[in-house]
PDB file of N, CA and C in Angstrom:
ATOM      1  N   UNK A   1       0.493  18.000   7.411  1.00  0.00           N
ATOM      2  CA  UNK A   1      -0.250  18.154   6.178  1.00  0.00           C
ATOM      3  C   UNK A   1      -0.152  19.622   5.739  1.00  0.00           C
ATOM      4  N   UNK A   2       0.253  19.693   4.348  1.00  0.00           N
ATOM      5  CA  UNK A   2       0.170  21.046   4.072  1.00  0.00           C
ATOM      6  C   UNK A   2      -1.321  21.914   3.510  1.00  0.00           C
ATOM      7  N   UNK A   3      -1.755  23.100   3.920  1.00  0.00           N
ATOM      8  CA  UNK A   3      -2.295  23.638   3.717  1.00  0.00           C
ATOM      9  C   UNK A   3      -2.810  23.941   1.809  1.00  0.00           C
ATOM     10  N   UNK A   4      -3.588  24.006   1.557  1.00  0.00           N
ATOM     11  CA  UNK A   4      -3.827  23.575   0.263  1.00  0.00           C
ATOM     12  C   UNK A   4      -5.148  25.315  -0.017  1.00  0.00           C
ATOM     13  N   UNK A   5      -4.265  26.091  -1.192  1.00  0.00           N
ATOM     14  CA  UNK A   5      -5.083  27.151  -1.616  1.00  0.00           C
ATOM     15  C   UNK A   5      -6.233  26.732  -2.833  1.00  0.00           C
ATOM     16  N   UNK A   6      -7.065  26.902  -2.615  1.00  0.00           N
ATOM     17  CA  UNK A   6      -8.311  27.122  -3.463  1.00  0.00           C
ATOM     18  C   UNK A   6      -8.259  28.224  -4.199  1.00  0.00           C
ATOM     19  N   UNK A   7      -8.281  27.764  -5.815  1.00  0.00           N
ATOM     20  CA  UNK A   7      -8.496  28.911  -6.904  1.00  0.00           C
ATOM     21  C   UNK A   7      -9.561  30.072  -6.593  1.00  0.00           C
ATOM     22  N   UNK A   8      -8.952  31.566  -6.669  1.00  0.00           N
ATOM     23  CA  UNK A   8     -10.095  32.524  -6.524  1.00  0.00           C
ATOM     24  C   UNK A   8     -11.191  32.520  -7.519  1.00  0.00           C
ATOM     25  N   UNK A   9     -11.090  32.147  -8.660  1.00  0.00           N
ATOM     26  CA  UNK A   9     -12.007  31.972  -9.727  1.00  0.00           C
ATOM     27  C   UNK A   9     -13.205  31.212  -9.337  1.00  0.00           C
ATOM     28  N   UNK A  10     -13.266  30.365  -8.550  1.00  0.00           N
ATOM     29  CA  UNK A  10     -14.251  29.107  -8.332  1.00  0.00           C
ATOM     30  C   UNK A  10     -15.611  29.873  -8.128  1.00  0.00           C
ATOM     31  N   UNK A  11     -16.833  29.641  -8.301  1.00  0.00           N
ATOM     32  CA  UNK A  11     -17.927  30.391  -8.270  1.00  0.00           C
ATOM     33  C   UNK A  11     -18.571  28.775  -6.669  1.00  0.00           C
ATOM     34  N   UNK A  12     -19.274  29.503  -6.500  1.00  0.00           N
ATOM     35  CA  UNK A  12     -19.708  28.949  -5.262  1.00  0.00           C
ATOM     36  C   UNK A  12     -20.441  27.223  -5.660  1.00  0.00           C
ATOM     37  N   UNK A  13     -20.786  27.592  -6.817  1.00  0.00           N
ATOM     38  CA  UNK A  13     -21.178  26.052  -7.450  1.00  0.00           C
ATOM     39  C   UNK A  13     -19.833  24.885  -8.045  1.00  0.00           C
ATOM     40  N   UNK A  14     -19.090  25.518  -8.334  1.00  0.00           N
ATOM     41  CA  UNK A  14     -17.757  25.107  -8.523  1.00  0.00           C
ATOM     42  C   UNK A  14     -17.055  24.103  -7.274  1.00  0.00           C
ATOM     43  N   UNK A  15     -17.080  24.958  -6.580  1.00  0.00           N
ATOM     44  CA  UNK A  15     -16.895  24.473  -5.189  1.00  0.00           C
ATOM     45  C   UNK A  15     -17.762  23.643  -4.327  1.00  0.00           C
ATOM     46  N   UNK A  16     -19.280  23.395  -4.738  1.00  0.00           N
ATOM     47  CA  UNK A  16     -20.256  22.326  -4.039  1.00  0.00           C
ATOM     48  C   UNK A  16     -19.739  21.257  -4.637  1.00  0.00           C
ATOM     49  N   UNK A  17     -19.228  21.335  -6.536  1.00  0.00           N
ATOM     50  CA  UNK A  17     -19.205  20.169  -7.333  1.00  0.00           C
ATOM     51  C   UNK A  17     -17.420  19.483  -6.481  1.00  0.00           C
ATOM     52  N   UNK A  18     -16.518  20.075  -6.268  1.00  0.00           N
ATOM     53  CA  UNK A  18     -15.837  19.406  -5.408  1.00  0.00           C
ATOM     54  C   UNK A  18     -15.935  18.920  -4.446  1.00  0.00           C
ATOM     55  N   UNK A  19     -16.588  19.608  -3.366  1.00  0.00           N
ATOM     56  CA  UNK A  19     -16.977  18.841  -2.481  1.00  0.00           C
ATOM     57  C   UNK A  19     -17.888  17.690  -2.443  1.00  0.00           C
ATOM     58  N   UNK A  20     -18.923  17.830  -3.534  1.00  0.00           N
ATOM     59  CA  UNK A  20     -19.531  16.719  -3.488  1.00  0.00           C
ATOM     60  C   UNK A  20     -18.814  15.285  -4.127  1.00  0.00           C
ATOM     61  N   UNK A  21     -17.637  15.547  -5.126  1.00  0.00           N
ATOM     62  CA  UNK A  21     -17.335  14.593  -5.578  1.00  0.00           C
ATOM     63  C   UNK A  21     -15.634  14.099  -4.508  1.00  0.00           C
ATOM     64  N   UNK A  22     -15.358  15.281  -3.743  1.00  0.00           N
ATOM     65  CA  UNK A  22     -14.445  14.360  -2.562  1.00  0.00           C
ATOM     66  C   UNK A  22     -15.234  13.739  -1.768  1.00  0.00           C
ATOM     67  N   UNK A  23     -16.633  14.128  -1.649  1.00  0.00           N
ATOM     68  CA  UNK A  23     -17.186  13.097  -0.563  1.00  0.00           C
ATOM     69  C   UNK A  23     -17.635  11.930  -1.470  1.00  0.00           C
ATOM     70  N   UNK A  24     -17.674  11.927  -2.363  1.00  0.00           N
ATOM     71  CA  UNK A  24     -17.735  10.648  -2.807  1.00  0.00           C
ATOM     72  C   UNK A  24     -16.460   9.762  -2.940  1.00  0.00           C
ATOM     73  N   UNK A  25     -15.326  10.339  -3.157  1.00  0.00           N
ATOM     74  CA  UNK A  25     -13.971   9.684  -3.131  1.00  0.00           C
ATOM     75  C   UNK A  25     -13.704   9.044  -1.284  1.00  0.00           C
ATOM     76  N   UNK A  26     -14.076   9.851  -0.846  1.00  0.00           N
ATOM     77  CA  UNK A  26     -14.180   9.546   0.840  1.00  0.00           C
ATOM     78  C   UNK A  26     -15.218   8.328   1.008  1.00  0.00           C
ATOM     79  N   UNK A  27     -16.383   8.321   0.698  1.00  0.00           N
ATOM     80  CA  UNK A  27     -16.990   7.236   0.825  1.00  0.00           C
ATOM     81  C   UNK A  27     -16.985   5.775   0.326  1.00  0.00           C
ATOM     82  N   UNK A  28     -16.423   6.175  -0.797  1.00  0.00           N
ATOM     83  CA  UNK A  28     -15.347   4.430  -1.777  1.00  0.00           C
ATOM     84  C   UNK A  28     -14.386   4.055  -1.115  1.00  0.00           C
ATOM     85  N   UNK A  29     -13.354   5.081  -0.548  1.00  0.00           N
ATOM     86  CA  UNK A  29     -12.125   4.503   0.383  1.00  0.00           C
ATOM     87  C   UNK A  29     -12.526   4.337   1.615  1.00  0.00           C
ATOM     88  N   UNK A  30     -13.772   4.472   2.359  1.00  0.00           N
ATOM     89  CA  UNK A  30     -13.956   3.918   3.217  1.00  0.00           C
ATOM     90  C   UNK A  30     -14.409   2.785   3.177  1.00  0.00           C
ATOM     91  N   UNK A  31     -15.407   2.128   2.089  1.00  0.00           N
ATOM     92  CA  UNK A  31     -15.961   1.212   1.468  1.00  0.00           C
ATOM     93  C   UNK A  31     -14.976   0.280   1.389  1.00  0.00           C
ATOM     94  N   UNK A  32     -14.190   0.625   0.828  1.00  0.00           N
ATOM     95  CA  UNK A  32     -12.885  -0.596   0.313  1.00  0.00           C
ATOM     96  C   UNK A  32     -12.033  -0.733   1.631  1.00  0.00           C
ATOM     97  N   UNK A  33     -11.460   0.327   2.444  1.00  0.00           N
ATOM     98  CA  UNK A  33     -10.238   0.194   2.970  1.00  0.00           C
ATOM     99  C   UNK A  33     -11.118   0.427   4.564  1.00  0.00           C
ATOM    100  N   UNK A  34     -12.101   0.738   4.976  1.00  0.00           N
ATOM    101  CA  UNK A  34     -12.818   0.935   6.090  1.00  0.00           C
ATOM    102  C   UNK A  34     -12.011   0.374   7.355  1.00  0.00           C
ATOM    103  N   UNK A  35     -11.924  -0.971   7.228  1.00  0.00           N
ATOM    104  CA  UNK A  35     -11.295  -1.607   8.613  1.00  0.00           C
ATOM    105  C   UNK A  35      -9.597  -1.627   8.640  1.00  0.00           C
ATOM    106  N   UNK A  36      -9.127  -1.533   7.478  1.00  0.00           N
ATOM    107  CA  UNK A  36      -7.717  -1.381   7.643  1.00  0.00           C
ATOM    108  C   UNK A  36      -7.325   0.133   7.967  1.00  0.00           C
ATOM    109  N   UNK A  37      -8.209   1.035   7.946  1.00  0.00           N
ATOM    110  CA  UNK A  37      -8.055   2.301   7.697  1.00  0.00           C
ATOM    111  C   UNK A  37      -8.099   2.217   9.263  1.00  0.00           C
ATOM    112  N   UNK A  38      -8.835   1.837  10.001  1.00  0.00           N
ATOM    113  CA  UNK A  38      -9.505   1.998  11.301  1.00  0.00           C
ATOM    114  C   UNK A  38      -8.331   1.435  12.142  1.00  0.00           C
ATOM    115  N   UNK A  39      -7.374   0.453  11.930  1.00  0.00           N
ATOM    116  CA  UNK A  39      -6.353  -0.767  12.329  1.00  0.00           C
ATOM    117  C   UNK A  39      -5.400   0.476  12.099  1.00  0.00           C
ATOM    118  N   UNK A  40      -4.642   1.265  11.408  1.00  0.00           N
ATOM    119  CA  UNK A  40      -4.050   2.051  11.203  1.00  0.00           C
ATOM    120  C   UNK A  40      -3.781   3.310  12.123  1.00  0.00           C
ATOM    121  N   UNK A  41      -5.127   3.807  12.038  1.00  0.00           N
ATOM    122  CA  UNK A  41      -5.605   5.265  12.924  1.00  0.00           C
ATOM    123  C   UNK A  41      -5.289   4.617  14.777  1.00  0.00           C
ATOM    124  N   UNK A  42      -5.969   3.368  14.402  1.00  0.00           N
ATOM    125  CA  UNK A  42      -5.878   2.590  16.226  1.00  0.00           C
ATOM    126  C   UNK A  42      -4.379   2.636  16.388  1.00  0.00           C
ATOM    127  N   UNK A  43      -3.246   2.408  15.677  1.00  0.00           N
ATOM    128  CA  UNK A  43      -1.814   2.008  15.955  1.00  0.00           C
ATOM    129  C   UNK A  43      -1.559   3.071  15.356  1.00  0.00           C
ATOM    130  N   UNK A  44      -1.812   4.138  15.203  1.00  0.00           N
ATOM    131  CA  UNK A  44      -0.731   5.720  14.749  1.00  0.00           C
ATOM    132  C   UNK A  44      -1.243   6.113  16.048  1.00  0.00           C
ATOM    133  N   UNK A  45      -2.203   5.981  17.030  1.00  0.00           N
ATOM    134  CA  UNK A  45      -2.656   6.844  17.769  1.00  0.00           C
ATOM    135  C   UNK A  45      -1.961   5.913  19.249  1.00  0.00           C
ATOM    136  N   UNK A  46      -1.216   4.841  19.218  1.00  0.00           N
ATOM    137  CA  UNK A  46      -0.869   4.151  20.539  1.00  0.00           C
ATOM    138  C   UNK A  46      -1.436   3.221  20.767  1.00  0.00           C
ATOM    139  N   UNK A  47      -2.316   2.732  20.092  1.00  0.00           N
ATOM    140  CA  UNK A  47      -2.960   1.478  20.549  1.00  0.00           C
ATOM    141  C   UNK A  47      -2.410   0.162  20.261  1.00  0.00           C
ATOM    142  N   UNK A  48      -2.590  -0.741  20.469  1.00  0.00           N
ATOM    143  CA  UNK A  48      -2.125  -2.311  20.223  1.00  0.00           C
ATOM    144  C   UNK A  48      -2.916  -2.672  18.733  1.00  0.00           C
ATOM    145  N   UNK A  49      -2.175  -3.004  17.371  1.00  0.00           N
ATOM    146  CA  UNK A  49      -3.053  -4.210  16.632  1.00  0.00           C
ATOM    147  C   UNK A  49      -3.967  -4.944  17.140  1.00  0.00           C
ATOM    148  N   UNK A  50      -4.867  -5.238  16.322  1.00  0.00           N
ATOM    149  CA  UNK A  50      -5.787  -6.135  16.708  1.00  0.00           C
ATOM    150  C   UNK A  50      -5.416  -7.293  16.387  1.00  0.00           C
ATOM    151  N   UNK A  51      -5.958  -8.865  17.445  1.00  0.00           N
ATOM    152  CA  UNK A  51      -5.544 -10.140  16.830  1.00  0.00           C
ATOM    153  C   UNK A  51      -6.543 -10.555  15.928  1.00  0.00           C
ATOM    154  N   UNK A  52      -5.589 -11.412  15.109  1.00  0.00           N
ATOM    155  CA  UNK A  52      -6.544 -11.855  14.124  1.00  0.00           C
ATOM    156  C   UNK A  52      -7.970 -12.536  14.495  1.00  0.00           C
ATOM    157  N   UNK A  53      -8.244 -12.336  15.654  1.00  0.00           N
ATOM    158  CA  UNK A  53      -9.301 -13.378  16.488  1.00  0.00           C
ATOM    159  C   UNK A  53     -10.181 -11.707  16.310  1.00  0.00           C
ATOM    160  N   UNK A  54      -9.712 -10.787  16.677  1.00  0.00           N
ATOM    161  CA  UNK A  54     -10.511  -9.674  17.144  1.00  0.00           C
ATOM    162  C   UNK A  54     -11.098  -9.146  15.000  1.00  0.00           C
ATOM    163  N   UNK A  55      -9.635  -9.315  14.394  1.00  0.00           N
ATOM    164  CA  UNK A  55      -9.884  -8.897  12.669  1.00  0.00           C
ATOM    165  C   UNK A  55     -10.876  -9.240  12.433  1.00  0.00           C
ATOM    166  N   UNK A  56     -11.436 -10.741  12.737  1.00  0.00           N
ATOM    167  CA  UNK A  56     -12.451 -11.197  12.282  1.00  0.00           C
ATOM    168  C   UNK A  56     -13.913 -11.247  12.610  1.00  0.00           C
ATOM    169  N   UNK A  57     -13.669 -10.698  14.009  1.00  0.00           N
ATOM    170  CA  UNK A  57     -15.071 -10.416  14.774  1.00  0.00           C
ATOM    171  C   UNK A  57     -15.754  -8.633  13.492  1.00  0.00           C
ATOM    172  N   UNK A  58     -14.386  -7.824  13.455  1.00  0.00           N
ATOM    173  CA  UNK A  58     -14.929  -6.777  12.909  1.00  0.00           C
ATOM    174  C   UNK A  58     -15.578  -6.667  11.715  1.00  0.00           C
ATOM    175  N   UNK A  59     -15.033  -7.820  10.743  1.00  0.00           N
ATOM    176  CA  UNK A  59     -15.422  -7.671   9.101  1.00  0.00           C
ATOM    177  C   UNK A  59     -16.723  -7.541   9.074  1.00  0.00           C
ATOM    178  N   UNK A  60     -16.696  -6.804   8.007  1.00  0.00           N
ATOM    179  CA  UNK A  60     -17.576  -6.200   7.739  1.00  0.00           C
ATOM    180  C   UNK A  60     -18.807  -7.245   6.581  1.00  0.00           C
ATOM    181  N   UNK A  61     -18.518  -8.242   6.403  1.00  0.00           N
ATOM    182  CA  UNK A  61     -19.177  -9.393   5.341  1.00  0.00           C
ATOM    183  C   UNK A  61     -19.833 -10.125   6.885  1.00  0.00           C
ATOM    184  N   UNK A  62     -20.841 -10.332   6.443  1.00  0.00           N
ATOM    185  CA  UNK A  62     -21.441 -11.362   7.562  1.00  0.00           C
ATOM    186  C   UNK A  62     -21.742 -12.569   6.588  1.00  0.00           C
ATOM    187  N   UNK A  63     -21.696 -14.415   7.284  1.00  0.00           N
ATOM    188  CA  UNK A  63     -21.354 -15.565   6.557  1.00  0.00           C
ATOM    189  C   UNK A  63     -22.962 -15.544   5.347  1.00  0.00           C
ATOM    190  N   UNK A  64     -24.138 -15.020   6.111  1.00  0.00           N
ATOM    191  CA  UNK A  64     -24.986 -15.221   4.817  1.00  0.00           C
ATOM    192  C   UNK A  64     -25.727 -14.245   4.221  1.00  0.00           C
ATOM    193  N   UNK A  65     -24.760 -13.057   4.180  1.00  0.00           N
ATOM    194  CA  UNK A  65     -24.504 -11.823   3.835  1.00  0.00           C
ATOM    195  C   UNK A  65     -25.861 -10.826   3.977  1.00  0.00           C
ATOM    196  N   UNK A  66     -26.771 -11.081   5.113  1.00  0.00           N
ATOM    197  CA  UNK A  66     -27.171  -9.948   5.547  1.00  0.00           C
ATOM    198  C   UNK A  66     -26.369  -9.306   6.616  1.00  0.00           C
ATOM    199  N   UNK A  67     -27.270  -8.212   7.049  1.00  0.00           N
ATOM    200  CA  UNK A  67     -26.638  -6.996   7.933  1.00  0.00           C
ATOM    201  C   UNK A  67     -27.453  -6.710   9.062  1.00  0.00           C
TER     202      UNK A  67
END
């Protein structure tokens, strides 16, 4: 990953308003992509896929959609 410079201009509020709105971009793509993201990181890092027996234990929807 390449290193990424931040404008000297930015005033310190400038810079909360990015961060606050990448953590919101971070929290939608985890929202949406959460368990495939997780299936990914598990098999870039050496691990085995999960079976579809295990996919389904993880989802994240339960059948009468409490939590």
């Amino acid at each position: 990953m390449q290193s990424i410079i931040l404008p000297d201009h930015w005033t310190a509020r400038d810079a909360l308003l990015v961060y606050e709105f990448l953590t919101q971009v971070q929290e939608c793509i985890w929202c949406q992509y959460g368990v495939e993201l997780t299936e990914a990181y598990r098999i870039e890092c050496g691990g085995e896929p999960w079976s579809e027996q295990q996919q389904d234990w993880i989802g994240w929807e339960e059948e009468d959609g409490d939590f």
